[in-house]
N, C-alpha and C. Protein backbone atom coordinates (compact mmCIF):
# COMPACT_ATOMS: atom_id res chain seq x y z
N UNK A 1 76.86 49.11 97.18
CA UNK A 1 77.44 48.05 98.00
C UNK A 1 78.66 47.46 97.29
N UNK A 2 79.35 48.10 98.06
CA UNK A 2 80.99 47.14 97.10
C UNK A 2 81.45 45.41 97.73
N UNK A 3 81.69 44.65 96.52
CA UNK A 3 82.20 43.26 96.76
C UNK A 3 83.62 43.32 96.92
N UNK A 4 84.18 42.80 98.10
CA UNK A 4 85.35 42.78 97.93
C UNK A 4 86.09 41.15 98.12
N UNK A 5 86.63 40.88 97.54
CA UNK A 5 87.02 39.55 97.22
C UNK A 5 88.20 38.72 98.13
N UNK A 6 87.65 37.98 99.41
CA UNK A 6 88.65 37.19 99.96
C UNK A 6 89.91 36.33 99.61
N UNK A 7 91.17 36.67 99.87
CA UNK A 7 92.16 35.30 99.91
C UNK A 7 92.69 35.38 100.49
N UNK A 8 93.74 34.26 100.13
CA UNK A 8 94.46 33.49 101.61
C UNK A 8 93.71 32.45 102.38
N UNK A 9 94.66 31.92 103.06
CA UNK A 9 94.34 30.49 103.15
C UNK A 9 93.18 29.83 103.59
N UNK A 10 92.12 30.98 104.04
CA UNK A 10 90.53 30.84 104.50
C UNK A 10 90.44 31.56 103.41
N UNK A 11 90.60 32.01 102.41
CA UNK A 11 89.77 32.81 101.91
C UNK A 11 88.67 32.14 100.62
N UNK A 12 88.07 32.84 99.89
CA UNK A 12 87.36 32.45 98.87
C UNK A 12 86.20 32.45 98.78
N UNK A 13 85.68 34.02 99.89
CA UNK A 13 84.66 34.40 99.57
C UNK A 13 84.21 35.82 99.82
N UNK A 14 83.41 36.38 99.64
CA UNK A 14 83.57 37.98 99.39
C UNK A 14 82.60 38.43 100.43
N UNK A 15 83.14 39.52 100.47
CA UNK A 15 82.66 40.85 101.53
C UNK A 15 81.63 41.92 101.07
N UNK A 16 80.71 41.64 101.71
CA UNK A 16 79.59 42.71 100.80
C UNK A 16 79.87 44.15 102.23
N UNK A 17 80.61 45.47 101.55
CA UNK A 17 80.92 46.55 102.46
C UNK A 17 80.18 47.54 102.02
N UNK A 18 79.41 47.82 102.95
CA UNK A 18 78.59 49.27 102.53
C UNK A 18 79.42 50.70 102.47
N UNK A 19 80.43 51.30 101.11
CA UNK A 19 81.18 52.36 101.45
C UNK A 19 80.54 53.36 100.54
N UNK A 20 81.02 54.73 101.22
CA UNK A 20 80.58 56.03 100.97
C UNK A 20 80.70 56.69 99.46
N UNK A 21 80.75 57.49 98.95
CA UNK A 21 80.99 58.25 97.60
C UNK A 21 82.35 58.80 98.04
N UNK A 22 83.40 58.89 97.27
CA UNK A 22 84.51 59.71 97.92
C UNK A 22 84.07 61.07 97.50
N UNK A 23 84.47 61.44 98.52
CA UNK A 23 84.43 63.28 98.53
C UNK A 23 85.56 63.83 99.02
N UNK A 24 86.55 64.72 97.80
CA UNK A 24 87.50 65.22 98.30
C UNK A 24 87.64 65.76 99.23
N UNK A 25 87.01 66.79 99.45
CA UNK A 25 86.97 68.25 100.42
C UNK A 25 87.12 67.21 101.86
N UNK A 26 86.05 66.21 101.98
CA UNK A 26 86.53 66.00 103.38
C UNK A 26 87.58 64.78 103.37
N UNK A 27 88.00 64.01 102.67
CA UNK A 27 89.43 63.63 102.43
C UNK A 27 90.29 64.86 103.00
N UNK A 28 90.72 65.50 102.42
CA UNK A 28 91.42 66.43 102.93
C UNK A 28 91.29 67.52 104.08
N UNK A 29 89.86 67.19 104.34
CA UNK A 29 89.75 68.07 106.08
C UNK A 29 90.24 66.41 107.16
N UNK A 30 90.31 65.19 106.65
CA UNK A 30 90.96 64.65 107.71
C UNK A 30 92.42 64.56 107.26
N UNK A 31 92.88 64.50 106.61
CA UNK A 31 94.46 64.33 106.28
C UNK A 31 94.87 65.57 106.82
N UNK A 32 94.67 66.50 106.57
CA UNK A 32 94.99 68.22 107.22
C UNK A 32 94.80 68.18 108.61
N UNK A 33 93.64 67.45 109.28
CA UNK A 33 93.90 67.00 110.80
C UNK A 33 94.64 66.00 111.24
N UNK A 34 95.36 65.17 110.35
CA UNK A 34 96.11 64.22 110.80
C UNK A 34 97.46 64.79 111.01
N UNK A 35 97.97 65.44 110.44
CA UNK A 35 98.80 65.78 109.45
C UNK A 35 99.72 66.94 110.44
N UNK A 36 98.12 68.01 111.23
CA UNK A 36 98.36 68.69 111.99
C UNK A 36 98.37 68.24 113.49
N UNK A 37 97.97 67.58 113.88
CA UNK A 37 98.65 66.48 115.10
C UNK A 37 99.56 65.94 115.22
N UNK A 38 99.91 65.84 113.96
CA UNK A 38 101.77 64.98 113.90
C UNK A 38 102.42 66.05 114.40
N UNK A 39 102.50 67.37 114.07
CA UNK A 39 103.27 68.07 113.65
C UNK A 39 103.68 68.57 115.22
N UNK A 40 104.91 68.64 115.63
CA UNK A 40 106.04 69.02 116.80
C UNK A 40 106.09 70.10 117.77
N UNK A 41 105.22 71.18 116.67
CA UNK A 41 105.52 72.24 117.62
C UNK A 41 106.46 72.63 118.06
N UNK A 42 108.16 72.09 118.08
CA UNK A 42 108.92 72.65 119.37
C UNK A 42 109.76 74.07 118.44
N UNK A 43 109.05 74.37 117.41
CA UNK A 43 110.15 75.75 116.82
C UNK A 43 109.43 76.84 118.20
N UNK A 44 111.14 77.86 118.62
CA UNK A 44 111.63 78.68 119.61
C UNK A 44 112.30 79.47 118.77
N UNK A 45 111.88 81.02 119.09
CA UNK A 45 112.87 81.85 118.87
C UNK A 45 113.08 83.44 120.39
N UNK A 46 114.04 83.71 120.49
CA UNK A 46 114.58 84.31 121.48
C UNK A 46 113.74 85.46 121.51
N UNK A 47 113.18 86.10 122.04
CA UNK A 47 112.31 87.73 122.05
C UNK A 47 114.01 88.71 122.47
N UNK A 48 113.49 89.89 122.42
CA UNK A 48 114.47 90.97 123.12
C UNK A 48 115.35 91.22 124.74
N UNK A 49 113.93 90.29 125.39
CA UNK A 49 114.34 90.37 126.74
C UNK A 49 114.91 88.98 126.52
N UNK A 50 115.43 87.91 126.15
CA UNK A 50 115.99 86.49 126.30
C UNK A 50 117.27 86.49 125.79
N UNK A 51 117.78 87.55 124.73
CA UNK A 51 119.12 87.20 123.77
C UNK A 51 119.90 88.35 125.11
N UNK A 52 121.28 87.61 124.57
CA UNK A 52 122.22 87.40 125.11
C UNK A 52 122.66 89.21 125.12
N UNK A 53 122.15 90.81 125.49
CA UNK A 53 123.09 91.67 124.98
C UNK A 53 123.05 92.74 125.90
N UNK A 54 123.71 93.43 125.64
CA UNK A 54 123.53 94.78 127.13
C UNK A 54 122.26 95.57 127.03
N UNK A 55 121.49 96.44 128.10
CA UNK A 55 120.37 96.85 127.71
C UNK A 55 120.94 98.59 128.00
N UNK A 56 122.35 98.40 127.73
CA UNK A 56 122.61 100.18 128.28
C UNK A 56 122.19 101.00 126.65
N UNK A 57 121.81 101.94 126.37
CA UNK A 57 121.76 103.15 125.22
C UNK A 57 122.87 103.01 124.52
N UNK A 58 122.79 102.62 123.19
CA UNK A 58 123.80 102.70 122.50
C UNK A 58 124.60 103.64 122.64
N UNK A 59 124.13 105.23 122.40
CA UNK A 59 124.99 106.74 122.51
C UNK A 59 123.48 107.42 122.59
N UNK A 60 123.80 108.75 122.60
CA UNK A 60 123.12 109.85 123.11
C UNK A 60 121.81 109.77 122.34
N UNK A 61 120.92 110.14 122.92
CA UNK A 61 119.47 110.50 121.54
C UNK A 61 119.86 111.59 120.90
N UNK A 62 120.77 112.48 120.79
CA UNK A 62 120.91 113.40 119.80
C UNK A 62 122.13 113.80 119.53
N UNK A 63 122.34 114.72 117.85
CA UNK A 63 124.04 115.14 118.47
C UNK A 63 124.84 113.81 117.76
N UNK A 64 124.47 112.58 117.20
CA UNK A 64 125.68 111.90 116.63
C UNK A 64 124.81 111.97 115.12
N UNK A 65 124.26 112.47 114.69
CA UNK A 65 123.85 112.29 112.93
C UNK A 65 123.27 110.60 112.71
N UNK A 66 123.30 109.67 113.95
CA UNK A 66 122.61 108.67 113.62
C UNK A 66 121.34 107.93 113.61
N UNK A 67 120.64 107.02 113.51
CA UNK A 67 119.42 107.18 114.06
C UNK A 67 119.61 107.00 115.66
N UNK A 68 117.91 106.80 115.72
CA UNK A 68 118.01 106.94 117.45
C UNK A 68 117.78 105.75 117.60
N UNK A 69 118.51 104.95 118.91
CA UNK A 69 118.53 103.66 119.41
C UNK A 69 118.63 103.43 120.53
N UNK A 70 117.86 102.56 121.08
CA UNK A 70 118.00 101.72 122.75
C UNK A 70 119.28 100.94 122.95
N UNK A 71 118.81 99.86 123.27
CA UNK A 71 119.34 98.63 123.23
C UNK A 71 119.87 97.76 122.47
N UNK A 72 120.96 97.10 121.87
CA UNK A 72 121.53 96.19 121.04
C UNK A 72 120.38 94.64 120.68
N UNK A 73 119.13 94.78 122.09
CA UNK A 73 118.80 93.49 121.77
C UNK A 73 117.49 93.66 120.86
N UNK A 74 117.09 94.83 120.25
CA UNK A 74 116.09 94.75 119.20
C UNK A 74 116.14 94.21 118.06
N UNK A 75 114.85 93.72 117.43
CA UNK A 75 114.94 93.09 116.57
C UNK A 75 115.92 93.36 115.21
N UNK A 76 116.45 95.38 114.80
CA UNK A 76 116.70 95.63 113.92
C UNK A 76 118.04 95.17 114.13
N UNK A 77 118.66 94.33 114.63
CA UNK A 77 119.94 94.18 115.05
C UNK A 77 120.47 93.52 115.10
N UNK A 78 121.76 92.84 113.85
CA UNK A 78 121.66 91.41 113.80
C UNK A 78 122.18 90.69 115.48
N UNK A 79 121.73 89.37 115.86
CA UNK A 79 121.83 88.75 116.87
C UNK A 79 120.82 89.11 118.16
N UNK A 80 119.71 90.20 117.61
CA UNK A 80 118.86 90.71 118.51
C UNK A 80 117.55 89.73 118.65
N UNK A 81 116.40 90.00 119.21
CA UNK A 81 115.66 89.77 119.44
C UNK A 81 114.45 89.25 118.28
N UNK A 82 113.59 88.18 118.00
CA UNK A 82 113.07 88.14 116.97
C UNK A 82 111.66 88.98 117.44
N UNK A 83 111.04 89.42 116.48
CA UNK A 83 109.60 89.95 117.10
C UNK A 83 108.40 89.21 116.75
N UNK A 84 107.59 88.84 116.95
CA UNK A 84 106.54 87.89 116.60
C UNK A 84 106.95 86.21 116.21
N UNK A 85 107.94 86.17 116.65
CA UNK A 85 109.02 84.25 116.28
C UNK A 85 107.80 83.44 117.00
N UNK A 86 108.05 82.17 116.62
CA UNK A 86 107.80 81.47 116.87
C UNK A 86 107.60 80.70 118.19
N UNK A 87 106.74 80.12 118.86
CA UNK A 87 107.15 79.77 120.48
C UNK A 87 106.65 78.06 120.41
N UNK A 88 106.95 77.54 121.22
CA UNK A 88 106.41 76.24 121.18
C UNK A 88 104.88 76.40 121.63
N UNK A 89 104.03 75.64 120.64
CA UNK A 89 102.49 75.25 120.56
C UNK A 89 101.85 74.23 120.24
N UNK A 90 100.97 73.65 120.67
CA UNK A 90 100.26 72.45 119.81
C UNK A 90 99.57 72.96 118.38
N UNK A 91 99.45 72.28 117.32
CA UNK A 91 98.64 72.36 116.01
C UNK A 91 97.68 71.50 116.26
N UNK A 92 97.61 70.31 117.02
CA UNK A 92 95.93 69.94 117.26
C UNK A 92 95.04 70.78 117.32
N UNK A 93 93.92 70.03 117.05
CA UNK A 93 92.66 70.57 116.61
C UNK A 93 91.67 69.52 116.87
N UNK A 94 90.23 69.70 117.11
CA UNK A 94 89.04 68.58 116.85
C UNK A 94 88.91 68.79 115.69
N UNK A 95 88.13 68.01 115.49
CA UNK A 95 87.64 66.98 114.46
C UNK A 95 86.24 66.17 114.76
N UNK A 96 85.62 66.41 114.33
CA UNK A 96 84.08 65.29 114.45
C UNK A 96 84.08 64.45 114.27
N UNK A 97 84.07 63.04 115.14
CA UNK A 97 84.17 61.59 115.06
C UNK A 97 83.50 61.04 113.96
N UNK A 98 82.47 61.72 113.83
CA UNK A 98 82.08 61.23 112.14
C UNK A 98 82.47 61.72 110.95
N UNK A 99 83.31 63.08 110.93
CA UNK A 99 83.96 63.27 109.96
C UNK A 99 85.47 62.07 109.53
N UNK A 100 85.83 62.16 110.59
CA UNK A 100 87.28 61.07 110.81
C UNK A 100 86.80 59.42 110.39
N UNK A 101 85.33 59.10 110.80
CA UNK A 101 85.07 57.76 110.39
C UNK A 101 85.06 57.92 108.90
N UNK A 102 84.26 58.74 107.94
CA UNK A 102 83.83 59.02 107.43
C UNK A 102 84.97 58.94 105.97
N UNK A 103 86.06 59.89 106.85
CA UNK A 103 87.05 60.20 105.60
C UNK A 103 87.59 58.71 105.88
N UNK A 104 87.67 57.81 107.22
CA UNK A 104 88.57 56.51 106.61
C UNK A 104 87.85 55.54 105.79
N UNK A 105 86.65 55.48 106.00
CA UNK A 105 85.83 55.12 105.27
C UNK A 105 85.67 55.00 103.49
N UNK A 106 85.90 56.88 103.11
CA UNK A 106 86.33 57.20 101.65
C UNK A 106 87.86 56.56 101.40
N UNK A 107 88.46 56.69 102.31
CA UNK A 107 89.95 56.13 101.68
C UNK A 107 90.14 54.74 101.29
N UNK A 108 89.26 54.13 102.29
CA UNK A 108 88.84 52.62 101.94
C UNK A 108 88.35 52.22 100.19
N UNK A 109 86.81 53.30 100.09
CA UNK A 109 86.42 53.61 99.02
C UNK A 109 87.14 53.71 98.03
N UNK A 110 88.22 54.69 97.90
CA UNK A 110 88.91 55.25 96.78
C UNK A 110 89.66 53.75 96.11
N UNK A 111 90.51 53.10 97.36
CA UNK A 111 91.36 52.00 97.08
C UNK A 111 90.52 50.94 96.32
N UNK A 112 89.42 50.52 96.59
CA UNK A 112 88.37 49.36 96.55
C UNK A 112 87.78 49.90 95.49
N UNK A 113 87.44 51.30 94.71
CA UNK A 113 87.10 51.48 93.47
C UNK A 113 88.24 51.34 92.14
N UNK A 114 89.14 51.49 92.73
CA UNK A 114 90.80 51.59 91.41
C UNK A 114 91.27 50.13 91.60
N UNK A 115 90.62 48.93 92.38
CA UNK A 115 91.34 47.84 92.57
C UNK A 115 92.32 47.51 93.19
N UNK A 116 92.57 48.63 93.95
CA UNK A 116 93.67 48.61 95.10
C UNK A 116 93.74 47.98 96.25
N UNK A 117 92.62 47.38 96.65
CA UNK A 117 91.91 47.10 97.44
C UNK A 117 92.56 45.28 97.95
N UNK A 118 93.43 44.70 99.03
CA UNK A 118 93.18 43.48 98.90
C UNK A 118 92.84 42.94 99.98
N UNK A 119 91.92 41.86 100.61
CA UNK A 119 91.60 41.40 101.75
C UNK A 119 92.29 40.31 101.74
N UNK A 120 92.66 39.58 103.34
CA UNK A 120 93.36 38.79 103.03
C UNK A 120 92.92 37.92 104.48
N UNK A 121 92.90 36.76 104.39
CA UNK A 121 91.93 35.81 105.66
C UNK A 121 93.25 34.82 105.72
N UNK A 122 94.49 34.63 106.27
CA UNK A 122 94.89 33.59 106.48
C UNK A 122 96.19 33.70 105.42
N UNK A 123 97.33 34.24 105.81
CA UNK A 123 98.87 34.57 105.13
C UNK A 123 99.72 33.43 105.18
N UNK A 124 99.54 32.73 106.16
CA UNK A 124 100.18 31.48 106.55
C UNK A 124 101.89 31.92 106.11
N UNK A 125 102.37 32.77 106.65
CA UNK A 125 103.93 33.04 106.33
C UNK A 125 104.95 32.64 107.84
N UNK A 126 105.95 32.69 107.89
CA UNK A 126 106.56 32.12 108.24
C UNK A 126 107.36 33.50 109.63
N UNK A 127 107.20 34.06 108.84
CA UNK A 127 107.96 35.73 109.67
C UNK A 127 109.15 36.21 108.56
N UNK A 128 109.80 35.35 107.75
CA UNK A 128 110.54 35.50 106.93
C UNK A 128 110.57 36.54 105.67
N UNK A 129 111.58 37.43 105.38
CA UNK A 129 111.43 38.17 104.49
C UNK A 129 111.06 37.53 102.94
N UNK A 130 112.01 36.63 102.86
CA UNK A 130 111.85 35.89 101.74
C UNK A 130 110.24 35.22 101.44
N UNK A 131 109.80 34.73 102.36
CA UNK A 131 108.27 33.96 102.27
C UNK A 131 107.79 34.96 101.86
N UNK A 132 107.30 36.46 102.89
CA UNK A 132 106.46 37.21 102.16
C UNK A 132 106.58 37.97 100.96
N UNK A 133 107.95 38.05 100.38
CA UNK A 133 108.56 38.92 98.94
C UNK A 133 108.02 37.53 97.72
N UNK A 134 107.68 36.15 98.02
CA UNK A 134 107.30 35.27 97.74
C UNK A 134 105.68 35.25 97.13
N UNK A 135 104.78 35.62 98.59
CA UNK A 135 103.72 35.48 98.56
C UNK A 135 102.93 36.74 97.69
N UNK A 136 103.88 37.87 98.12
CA UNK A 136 103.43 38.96 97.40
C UNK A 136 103.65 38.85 96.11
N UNK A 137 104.58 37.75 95.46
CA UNK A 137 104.55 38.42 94.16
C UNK A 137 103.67 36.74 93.63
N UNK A 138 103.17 36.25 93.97
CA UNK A 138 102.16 35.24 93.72
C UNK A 138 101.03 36.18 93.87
N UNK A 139 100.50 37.03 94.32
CA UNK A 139 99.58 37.85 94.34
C UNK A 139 100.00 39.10 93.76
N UNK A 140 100.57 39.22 92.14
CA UNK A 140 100.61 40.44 91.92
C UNK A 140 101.53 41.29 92.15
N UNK A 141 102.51 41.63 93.17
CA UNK A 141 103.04 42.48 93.92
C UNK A 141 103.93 42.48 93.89
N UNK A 142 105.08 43.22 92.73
CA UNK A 142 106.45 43.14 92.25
C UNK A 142 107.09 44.41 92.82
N UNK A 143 106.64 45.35 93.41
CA UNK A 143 107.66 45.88 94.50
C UNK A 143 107.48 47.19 93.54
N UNK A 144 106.85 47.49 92.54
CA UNK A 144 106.75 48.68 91.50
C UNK A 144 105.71 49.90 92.33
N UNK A 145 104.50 49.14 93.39
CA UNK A 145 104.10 50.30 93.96
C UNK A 145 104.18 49.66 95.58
N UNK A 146 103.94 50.95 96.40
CA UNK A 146 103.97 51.43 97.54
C UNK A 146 102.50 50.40 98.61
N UNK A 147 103.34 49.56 99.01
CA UNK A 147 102.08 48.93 99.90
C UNK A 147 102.05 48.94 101.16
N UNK A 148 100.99 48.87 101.53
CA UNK A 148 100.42 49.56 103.15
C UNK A 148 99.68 48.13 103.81
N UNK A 149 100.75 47.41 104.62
CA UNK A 149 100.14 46.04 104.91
C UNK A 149 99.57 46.10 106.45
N UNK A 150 98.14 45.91 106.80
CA UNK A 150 97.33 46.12 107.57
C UNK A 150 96.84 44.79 108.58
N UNK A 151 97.70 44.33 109.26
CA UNK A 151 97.29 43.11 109.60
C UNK A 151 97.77 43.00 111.26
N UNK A 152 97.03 42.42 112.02
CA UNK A 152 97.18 42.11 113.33
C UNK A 152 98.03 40.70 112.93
N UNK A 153 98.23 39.75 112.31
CA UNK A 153 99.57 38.53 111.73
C UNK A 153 100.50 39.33 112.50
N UNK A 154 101.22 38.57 113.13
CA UNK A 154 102.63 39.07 113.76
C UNK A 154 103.72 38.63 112.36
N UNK A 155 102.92 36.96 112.56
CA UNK A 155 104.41 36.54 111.44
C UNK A 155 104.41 37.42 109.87
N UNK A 156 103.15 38.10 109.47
CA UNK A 156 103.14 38.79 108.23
C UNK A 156 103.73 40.19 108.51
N UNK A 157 103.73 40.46 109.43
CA UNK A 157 104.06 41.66 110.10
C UNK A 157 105.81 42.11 109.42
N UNK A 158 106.06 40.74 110.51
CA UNK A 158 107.48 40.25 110.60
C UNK A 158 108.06 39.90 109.56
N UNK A 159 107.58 39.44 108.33
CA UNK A 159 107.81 39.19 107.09
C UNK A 159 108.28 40.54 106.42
N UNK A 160 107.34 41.09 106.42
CA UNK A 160 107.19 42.27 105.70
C UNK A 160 107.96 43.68 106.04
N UNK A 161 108.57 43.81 107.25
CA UNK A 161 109.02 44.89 107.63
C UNK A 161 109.94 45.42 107.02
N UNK A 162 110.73 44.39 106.80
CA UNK A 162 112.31 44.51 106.15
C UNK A 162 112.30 45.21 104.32
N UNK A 163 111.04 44.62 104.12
CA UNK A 163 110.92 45.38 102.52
C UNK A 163 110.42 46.62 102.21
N UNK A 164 111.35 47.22 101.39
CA UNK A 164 111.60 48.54 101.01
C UNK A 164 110.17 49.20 100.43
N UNK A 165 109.39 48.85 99.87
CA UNK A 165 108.21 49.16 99.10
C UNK A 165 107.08 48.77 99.89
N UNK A 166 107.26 48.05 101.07
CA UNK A 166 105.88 47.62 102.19
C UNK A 166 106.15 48.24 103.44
N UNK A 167 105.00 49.19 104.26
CA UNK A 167 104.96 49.81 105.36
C UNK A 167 103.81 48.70 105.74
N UNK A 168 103.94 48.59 107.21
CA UNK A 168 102.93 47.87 108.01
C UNK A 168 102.99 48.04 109.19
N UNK A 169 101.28 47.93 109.48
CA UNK A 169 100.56 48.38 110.90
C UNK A 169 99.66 47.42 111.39
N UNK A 170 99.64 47.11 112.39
CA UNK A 170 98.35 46.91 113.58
C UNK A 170 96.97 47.89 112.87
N UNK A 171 96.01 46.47 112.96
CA UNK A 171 94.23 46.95 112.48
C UNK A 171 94.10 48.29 113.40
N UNK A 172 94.48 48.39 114.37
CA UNK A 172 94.33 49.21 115.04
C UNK A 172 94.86 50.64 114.89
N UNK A 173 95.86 50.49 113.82
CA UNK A 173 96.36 51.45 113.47
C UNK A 173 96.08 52.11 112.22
N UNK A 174 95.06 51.81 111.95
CA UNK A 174 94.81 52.28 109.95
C UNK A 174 94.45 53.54 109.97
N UNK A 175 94.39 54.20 109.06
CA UNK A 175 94.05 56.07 109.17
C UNK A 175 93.90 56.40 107.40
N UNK A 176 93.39 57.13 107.43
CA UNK A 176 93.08 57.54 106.11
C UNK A 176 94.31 58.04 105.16
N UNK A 177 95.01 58.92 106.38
CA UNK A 177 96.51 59.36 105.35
C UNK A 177 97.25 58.11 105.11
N UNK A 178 97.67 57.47 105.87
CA UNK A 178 98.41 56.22 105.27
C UNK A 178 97.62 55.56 104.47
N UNK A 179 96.69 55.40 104.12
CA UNK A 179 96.04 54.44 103.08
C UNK A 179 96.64 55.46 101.89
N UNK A 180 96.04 56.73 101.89
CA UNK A 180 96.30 57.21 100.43
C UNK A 180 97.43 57.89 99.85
N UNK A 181 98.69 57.94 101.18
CA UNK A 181 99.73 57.90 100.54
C UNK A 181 100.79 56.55 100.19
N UNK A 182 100.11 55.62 99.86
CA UNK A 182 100.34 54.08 99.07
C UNK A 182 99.46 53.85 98.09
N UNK A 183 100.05 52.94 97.50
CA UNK A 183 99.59 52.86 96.06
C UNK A 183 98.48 51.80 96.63
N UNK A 184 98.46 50.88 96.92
CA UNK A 184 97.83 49.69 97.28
C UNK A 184 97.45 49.25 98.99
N UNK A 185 96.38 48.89 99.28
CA UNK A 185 95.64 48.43 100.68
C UNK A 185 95.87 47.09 100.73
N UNK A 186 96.74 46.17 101.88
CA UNK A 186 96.44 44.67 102.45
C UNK A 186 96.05 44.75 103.33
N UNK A 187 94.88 43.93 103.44
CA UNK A 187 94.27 44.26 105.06
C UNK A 187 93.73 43.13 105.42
N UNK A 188 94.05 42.73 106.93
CA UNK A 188 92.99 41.79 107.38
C UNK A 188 91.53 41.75 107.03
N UNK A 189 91.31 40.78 106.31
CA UNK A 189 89.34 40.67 106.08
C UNK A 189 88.16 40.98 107.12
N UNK A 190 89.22 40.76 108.29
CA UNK A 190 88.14 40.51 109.93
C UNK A 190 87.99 42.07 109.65
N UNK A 191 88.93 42.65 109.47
CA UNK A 191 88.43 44.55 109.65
C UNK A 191 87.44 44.77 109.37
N UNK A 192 87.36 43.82 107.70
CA UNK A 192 86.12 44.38 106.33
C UNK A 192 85.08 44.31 107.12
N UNK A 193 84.86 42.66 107.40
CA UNK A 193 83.50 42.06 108.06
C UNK A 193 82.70 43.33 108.69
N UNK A 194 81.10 42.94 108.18
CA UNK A 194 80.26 43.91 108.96
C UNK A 194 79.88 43.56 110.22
N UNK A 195 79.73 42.60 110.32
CA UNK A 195 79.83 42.28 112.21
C UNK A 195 81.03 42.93 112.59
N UNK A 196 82.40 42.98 112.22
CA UNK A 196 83.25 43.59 113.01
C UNK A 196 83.07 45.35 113.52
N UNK A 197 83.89 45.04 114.86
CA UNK A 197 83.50 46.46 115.93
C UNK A 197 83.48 47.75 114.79
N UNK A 198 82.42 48.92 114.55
CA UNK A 198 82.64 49.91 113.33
C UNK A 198 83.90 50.70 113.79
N UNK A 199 84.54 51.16 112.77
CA UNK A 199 85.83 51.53 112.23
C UNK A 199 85.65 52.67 113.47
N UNK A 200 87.02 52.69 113.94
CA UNK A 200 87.62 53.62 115.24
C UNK A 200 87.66 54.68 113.94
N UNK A 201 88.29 55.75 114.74
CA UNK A 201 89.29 57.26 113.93
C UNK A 201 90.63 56.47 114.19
N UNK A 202 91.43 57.00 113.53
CA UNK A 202 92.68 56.85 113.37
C UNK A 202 93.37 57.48 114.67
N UNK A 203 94.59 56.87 114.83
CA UNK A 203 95.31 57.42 115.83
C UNK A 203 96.48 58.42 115.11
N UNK A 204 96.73 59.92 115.21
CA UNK A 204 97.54 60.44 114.77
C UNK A 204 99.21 59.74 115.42
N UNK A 205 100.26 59.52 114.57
CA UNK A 205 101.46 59.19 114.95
C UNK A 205 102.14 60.76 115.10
């Protein structure tokens, strides 16, 4: 049972969170599904019948000492046809809703075992860049690592956007890859709470 320690302007008292053992392997079967949902799909390449070239016989099948050839639009040919290229596809994939809880769960874990971990009940900031480059470094936070600020606060939101070393999201938006590619977790406390609704899957961006 990990304690995790409230502040901010309600804060000043701790969170008893029941989290998992981290386990790599499935850390990385959800980041590899996140990862592969992002991903675009739109690479295209031309086949033989699509590029631009005549489909008459180069010269005779026999009788010129060269090899033998069709068409200009085969692949052996520069500006020809690609063979097996690429076409537009999805890289989604499922995933087991309890694997996805599971790995955000460990990422939680990982942060909350190295002290990375901060809850926060009440920011009282202003929307201002300056207030929160303020508040953060009253709590530690000199801009040396990568922070991932997790808060439904509009005005902390709004504070924070503008700084170079802080990414921030909507509770609704937390996911396991963004936690663990930052050095450090701020998060609304209401998330922690065990009465609160249990942890969605992440939404792939």
């Amino acid at each position: 049972m990990a304690q995790i320690n409230v502040i901010g302007q309600n804060g000043g008292r701790t969170i008893d969170l029941d989290l998992p053992e981290v386990n790599v392997n499935i850390l990385h079967d959800v980041v590899t599904w996140q990862l592969a949902s992002r991903r675009r799909g739109t690479a295209s390449t031309k086949t033989r019948a699509q590029v631009s070239a005549t489909g008459k016989k180069m010269y005779g099948q026999k009788g010129t000492g060269n090899a033998r050839h069709g068409d200009r639009g085969v692949p052996t040919f520069v500006g020809g046809g690609t063979a097996f290229g690429p076409k537009p596809r999805s890289y989604e994939y499922t995933l087991p809703r309890k694997v996805r809880q599971l790995g955000l769960a460990m990422a939680l874990a990982d942060r909350q075992e190295t002290g990375k971990l901060m809850a926060v009940d009440g920011f009282n900031l202003d929307g201002k860049t300056k207030s929160f480059v303020s508040w953060a470094a009253q709590n530690g936070l000199d801009g040396t690592e990568r922070v991932l600020l997790v808060t439904d606060d509009l005005q902390a939101r709004q504070g924070a956007r503008n700084v170079p070393w802080a990414t921030v999201m909507p509770v609704a938006g937390l996911n396991a890859y963004d936690i663990l590619r930052h050095d450090r977790l701020i998060i609304d406390a209401v998330a922690l709470e065990p009465a609160h609704e249990e942890m969605e899957e992440e939404v792939a961006q």
